[in-house]
N, C-alpha and C. Protein backbone atom coordinates (compact mmCIF):
# COMPACT_ATOMS: atom_id res chain seq x y z
N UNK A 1 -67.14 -34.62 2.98
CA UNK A 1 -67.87 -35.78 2.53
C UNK A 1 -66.94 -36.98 2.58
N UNK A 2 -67.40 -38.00 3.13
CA UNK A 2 -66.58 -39.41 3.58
C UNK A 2 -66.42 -40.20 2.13
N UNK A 3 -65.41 -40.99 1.76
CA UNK A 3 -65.67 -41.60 0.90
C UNK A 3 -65.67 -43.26 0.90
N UNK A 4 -66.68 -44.05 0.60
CA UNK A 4 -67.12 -45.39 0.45
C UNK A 4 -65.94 -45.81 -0.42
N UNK A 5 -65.31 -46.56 -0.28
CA UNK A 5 -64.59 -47.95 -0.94
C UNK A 5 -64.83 -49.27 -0.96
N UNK A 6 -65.84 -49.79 -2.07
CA UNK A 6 -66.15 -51.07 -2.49
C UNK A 6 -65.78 -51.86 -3.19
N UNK A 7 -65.37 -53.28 -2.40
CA UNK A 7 -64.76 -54.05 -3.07
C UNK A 7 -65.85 -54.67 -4.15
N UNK A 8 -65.45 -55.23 -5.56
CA UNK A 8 -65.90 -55.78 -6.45
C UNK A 8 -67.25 -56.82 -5.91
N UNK A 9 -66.62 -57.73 -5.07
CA UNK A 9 -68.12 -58.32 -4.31
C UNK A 9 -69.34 -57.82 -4.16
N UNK A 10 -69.09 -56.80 -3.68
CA UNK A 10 -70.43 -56.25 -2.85
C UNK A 10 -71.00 -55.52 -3.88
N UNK A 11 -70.03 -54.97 -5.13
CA UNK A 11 -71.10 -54.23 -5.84
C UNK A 11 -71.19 -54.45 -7.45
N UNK A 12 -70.82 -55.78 -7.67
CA UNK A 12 -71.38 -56.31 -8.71
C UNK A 12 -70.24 -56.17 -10.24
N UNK A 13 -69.28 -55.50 -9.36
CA UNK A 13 -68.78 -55.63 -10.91
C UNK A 13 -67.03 -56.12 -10.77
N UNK A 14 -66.05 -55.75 -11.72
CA UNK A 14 -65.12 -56.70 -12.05
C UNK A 14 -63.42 -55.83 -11.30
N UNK A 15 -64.05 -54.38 -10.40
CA UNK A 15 -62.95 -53.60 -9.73
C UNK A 15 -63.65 -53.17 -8.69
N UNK A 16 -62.43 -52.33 -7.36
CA UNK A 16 -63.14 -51.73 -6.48
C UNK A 16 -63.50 -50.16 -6.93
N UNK A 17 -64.70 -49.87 -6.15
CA UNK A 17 -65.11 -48.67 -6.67
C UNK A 17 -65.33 -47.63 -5.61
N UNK A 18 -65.45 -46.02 -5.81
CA UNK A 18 -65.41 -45.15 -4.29
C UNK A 18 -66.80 -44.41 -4.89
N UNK A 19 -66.95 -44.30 -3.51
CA UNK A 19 -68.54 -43.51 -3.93
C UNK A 19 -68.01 -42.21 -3.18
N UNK A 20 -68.28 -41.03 -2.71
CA UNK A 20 -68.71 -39.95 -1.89
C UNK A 20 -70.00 -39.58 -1.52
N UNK A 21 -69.77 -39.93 -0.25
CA UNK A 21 -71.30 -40.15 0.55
C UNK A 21 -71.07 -38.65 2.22
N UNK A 22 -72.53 -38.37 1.83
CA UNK A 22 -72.45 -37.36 3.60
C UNK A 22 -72.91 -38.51 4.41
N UNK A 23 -72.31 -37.92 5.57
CA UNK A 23 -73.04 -38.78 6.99
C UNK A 23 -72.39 -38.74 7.93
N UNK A 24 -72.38 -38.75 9.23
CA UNK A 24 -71.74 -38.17 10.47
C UNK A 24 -71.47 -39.61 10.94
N UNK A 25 -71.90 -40.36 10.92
CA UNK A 25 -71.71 -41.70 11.68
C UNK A 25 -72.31 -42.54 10.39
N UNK A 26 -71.71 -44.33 10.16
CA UNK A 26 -71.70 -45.31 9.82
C UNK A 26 -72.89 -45.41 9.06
N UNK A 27 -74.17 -45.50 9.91
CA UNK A 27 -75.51 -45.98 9.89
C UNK A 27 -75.68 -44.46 8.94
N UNK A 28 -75.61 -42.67 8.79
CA UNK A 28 -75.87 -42.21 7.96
C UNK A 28 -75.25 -42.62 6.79
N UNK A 29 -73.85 -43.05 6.67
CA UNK A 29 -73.35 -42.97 5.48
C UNK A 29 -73.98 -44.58 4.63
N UNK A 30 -74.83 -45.00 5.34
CA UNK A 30 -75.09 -46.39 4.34
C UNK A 30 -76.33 -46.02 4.08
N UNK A 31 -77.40 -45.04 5.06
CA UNK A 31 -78.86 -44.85 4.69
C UNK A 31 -78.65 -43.82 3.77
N UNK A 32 -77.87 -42.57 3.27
CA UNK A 32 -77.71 -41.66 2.76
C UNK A 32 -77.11 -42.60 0.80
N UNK A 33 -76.11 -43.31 1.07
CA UNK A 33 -76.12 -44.27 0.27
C UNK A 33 -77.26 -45.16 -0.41
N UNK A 34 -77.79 -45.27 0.01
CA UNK A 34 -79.22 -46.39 -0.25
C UNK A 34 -80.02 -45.56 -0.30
N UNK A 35 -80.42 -44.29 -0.17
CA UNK A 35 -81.23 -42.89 -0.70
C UNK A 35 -80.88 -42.50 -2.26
N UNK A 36 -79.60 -42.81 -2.49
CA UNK A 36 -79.24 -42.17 -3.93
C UNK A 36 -79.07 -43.14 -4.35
N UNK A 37 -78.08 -44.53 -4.28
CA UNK A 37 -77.96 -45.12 -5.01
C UNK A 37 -79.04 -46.47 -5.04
N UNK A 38 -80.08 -46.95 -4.31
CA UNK A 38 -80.61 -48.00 -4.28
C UNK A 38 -80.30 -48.63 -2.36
N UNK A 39 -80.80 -49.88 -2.50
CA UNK A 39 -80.44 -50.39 -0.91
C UNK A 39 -79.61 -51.58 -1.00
N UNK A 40 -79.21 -51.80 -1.98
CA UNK A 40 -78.20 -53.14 -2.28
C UNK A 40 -77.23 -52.93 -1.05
N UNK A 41 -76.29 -52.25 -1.70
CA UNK A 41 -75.09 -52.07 -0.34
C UNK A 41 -75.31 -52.34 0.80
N UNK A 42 -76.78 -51.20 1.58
CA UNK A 42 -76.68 -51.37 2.44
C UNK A 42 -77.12 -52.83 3.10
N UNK A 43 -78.15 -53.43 2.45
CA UNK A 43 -78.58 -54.48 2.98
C UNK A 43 -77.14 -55.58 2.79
N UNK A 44 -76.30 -55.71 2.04
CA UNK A 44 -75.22 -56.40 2.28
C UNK A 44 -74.53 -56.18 3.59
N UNK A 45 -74.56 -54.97 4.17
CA UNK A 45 -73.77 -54.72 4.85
C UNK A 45 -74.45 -54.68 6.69
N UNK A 46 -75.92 -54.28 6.47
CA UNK A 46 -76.60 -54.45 7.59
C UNK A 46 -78.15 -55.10 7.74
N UNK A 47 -77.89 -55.95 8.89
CA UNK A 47 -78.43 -56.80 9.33
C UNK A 47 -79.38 -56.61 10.81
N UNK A 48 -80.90 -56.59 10.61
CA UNK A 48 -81.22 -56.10 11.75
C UNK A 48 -80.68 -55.25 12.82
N UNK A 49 -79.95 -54.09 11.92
CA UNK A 49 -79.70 -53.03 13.10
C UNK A 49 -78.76 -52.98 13.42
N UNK A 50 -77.32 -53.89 12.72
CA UNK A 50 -75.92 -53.87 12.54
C UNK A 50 -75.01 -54.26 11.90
N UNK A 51 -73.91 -54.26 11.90
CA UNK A 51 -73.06 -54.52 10.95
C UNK A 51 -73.02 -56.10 10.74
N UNK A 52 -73.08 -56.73 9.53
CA UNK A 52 -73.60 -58.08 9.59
C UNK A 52 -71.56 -58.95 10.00
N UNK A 53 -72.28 -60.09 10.88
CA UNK A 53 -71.23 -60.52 11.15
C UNK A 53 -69.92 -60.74 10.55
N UNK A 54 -70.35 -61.15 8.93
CA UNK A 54 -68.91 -61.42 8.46
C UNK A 54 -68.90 -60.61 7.61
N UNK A 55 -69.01 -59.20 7.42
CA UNK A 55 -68.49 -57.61 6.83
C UNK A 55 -67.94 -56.92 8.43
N UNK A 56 -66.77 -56.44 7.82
CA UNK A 56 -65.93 -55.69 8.24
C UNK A 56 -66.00 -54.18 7.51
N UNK A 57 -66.14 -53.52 8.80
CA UNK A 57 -66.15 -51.95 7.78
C UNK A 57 -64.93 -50.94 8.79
N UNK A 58 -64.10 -50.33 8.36
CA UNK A 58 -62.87 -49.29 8.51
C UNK A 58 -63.17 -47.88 8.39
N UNK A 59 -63.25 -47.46 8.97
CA UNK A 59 -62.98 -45.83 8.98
C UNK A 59 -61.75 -45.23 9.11
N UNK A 60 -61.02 -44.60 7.91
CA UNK A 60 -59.38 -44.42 7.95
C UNK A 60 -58.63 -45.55 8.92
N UNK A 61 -59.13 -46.84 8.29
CA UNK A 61 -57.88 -47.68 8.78
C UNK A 61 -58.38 -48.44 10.38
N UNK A 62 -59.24 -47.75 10.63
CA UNK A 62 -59.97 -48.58 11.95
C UNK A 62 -60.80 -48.79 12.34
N UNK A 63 -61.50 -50.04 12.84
CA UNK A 63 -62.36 -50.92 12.15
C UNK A 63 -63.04 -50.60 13.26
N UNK A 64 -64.55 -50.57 13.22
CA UNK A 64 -65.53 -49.80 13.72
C UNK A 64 -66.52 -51.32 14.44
N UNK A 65 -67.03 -50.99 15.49
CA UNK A 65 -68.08 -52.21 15.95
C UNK A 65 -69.55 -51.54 15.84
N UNK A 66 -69.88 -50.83 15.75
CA UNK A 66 -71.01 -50.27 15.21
C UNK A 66 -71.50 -49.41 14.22
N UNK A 67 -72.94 -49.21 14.07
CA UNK A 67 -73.61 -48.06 12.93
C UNK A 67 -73.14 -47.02 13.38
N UNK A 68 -73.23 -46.85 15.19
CA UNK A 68 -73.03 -45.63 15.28
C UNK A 68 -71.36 -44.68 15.29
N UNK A 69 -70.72 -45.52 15.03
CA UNK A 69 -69.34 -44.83 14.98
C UNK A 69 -69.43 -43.55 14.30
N UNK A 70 -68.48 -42.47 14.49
CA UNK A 70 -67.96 -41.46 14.10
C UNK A 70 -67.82 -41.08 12.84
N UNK A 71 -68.02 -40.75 11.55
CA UNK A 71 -67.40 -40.75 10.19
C UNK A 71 -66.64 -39.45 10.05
N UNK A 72 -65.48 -39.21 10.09
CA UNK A 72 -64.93 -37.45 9.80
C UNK A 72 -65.93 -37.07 8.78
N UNK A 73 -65.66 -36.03 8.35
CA UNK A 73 -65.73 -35.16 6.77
C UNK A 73 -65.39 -35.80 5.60
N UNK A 74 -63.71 -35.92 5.87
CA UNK A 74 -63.13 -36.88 4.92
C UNK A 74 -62.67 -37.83 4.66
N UNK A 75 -63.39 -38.60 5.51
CA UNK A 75 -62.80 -40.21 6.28
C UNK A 75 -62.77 -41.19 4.79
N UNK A 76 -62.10 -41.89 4.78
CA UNK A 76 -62.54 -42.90 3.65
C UNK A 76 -63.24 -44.61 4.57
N UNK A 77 -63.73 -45.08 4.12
CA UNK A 77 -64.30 -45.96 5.06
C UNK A 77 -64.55 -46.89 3.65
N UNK A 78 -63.84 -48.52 4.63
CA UNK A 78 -63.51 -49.43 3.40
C UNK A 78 -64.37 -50.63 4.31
N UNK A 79 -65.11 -51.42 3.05
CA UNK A 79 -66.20 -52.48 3.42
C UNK A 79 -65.46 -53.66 3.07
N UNK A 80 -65.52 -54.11 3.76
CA UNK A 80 -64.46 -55.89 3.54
C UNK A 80 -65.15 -57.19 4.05
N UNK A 81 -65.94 -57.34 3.09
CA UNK A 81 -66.29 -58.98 3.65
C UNK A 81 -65.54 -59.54 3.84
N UNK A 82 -65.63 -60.54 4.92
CA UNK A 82 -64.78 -61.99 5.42
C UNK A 82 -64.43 -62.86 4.22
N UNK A 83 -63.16 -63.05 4.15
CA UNK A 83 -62.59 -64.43 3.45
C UNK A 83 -62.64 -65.26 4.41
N UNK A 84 -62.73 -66.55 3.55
CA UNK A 84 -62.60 -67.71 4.01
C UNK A 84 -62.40 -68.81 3.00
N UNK A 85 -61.94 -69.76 3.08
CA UNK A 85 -61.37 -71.01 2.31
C UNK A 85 -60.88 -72.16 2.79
N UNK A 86 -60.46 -72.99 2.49
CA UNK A 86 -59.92 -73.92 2.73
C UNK A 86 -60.00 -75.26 1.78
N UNK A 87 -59.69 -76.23 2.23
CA UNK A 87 -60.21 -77.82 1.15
C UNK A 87 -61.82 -78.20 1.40
């Protein structure tokens, strides 16, 4: 089972948090997510059918361009919205 790492942004509260989620590829581990826990996440994270432009998502450390990527067994897979700032 893969495990989700969410930063405080995306899920509402004041630390990051890990879920343990099944799913063979990307797109299971966010619909399998949004089956148990609600669809918040996922709709943060996908956008008509992909990863929304400014979220970044990692699978052990490497960063994936689609739903359909690979997820191991025990992959940890980390969600990183885009910073940005300036004046």
């Amino acid at each position: 089972m893969a495990t989700i790492k969410l930063p405080a942004v995306l899920v509402g509260g004041s630390s990051t948090s890990e879920v343990a989620v099944d799913g063979d590829t990307v797109r299971e581990l966010f619909d399998n997510h949004a089956a148990e826990h609600g669809s918040e996440l996922r709709d943060s994270v996908i956008e008509d059918g992909a990863i929304k432009e400014f979220i970044n998502v990692y699978v052990d450390g490497t960063p994936v361009d689609g739903l359909d990527a690979e997820v191991p067994d025990d992959a940890q897979v980390r969600v990183i919205p885009a910073a940005s700032g300036g004046r």
